[in-house]
N, C-alpha and C. Protein backbone atom coordinates (compact mmCIF):
# COMPACT_ATOMS: atom_id res chain seq x y z
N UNK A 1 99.25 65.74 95.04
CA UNK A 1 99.32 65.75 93.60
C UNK A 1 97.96 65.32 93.03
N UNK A 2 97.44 65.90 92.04
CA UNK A 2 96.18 65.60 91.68
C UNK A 2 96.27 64.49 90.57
N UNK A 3 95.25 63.66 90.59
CA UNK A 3 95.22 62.55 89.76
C UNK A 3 94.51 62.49 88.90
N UNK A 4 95.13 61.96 87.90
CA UNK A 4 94.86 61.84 86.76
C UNK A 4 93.71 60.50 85.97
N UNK A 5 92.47 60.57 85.27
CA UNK A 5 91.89 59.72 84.89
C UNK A 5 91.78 59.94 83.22
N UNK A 6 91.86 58.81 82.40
CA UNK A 6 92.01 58.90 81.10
C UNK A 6 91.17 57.61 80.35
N UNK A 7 90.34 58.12 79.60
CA UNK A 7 89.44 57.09 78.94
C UNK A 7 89.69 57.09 77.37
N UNK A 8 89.63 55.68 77.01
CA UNK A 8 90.32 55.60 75.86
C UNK A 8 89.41 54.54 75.03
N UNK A 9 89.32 54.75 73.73
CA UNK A 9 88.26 54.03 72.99
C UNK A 9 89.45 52.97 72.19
N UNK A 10 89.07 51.90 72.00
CA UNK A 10 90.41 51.40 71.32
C UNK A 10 90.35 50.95 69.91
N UNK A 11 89.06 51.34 69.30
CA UNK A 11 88.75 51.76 67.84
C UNK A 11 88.89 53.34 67.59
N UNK A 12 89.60 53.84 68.60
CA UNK A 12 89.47 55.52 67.81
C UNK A 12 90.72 55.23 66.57
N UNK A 13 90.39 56.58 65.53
CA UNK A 13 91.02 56.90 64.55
C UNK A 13 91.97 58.33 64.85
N UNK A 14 90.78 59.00 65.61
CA UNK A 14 91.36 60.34 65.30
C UNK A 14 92.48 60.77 66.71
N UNK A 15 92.23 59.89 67.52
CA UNK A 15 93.15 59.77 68.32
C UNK A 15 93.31 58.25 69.35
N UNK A 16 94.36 57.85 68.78
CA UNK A 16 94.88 56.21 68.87
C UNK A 16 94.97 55.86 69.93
N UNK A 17 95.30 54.66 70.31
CA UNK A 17 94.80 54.27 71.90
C UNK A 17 96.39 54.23 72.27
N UNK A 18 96.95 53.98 71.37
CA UNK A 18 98.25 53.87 71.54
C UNK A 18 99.16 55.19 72.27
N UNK A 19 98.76 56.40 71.87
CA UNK A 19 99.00 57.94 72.39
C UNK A 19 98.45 57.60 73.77
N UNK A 20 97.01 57.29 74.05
CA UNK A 20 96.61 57.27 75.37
C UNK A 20 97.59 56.48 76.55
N UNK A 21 97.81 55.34 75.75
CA UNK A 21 98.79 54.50 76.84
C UNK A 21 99.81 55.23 77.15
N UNK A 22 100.57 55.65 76.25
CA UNK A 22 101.59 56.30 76.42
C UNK A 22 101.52 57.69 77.13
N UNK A 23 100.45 58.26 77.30
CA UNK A 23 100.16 59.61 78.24
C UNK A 23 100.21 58.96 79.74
N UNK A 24 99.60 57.59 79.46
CA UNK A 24 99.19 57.09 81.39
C UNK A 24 100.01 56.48 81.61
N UNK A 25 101.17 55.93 81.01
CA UNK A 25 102.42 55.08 81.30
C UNK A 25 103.13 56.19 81.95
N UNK A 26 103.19 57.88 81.10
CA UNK A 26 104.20 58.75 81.30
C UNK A 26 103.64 59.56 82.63
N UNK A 27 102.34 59.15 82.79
CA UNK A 27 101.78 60.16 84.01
C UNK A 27 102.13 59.44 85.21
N UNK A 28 101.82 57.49 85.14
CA UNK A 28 102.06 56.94 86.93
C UNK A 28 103.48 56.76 86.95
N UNK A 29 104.41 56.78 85.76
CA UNK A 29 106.03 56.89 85.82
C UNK A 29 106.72 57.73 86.70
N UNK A 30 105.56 59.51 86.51
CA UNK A 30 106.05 60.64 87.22
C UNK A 30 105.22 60.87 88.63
N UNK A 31 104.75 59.42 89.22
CA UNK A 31 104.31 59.38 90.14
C UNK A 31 102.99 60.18 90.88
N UNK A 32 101.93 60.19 89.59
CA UNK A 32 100.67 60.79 89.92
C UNK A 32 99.99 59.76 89.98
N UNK A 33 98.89 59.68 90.75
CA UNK A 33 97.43 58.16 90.70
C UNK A 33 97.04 58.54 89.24
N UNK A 34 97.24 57.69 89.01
CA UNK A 34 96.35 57.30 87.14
C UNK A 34 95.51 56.49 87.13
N UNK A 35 94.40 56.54 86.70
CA UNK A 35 93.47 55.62 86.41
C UNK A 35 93.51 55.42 84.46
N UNK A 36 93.28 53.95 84.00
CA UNK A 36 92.72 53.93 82.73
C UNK A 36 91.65 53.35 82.10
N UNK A 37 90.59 53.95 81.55
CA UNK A 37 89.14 53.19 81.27
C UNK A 37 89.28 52.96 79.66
N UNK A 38 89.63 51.67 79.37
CA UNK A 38 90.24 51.45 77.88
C UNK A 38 88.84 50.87 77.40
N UNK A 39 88.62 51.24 76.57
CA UNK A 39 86.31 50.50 75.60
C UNK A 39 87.00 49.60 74.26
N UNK A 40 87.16 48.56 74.55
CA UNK A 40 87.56 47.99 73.57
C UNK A 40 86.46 48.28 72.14
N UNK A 41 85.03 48.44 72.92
CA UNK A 41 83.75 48.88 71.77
C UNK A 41 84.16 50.36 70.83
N UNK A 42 84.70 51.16 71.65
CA UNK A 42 84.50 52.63 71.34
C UNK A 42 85.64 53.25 70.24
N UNK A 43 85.24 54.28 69.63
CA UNK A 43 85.91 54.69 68.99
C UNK A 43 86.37 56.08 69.43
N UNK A 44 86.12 57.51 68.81
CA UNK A 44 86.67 58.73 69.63
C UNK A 44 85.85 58.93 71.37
N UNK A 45 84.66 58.01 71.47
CA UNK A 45 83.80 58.22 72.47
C UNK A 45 82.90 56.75 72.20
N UNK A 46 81.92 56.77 73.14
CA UNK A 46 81.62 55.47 73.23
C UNK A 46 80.35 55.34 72.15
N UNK A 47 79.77 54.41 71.41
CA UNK A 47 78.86 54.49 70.65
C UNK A 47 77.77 53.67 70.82
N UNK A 48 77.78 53.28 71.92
CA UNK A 48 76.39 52.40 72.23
C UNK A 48 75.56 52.80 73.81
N UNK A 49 75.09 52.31 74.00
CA UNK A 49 74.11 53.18 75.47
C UNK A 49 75.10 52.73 76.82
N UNK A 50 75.22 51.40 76.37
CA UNK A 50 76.39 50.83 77.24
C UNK A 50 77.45 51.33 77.69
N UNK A 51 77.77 51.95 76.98
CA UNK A 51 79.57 52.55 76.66
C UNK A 51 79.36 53.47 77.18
N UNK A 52 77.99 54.46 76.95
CA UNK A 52 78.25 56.03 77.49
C UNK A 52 77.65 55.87 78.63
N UNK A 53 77.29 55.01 79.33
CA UNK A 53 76.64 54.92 80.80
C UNK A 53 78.69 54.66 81.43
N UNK A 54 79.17 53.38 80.91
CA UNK A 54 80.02 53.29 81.56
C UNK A 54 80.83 54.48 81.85
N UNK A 55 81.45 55.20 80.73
CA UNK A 55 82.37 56.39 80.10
C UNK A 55 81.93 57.01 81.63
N UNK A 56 80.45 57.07 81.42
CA UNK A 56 79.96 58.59 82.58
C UNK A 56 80.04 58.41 84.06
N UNK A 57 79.65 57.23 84.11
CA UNK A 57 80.20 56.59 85.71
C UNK A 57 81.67 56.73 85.82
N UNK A 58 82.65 56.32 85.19
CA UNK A 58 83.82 56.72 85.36
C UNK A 58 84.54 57.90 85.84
N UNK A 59 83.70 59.10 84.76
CA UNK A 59 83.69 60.64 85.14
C UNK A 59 82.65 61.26 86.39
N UNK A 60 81.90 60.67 86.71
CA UNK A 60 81.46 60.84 87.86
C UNK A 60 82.09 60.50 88.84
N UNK A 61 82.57 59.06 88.85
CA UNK A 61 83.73 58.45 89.81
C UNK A 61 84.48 58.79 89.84
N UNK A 62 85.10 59.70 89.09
CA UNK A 62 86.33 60.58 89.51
C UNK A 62 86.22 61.90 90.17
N UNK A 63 85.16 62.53 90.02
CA UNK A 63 84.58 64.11 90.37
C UNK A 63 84.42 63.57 92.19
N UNK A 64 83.73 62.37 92.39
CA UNK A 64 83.16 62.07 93.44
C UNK A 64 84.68 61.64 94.25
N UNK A 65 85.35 60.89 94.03
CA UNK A 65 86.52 60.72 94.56
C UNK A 65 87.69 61.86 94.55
N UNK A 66 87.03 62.91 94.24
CA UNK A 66 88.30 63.99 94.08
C UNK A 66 87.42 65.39 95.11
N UNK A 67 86.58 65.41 95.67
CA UNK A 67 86.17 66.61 96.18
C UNK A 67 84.45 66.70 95.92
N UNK A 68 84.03 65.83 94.71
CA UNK A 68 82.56 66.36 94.05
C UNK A 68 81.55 65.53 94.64
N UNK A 69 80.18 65.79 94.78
CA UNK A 69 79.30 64.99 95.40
C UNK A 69 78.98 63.83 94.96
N UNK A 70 78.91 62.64 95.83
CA UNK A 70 78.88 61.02 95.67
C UNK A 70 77.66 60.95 95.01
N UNK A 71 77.52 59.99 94.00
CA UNK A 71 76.43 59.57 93.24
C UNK A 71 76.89 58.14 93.38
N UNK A 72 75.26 58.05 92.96
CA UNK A 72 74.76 56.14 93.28
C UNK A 72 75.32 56.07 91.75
N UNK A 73 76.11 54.46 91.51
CA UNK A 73 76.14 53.75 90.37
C UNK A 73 78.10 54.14 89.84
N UNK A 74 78.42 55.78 90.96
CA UNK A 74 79.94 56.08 90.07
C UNK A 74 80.83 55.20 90.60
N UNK A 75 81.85 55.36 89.26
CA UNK A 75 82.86 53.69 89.86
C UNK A 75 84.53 54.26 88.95
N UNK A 76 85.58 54.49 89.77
CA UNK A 76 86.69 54.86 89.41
C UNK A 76 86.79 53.53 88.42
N UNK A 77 87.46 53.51 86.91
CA UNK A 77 88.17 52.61 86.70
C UNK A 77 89.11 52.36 87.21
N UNK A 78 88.63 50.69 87.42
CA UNK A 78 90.45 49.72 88.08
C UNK A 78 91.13 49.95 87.14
């Protein structure tokens, strides 16, 4: 079963963090690996240099743990 990773800003407006939980509660319920990268900073995406380094390591860390080539610095969110 392929797994699922979901990053979530917890100042978004246009889509609430609250929807996100509830997508990754309903995804490891139905027994897929879920990962969640919650930015307490971020809003629809991350807005500081910080945030989008993390955001991208995350998405790298998932490409790399799923089939895609390993890069220095990627890191699945715990």
């Amino acid at each position: 079963m392929l797994a699922r990773s979901l990053a979530v800003g917890l100042l978004d407006t246009r889509a609430p963090y609250v929807q996100a939980i509830e997508l990754y509660k309903a995804v490891a319920e139905n027994g897929t690996e879920a990962r969640l990268l919650a930015d307490a900073q971020a809003g629809h995406g991350p807005g500081d240099p910080r945030g989008v380094v993390v955001w991208q390591q995350a998405i790298v860390g998932w490409f790399a743990a799923h089939g895609g080539p390993a890069l220095p610095g990627a890191a699945l969110p715990k």
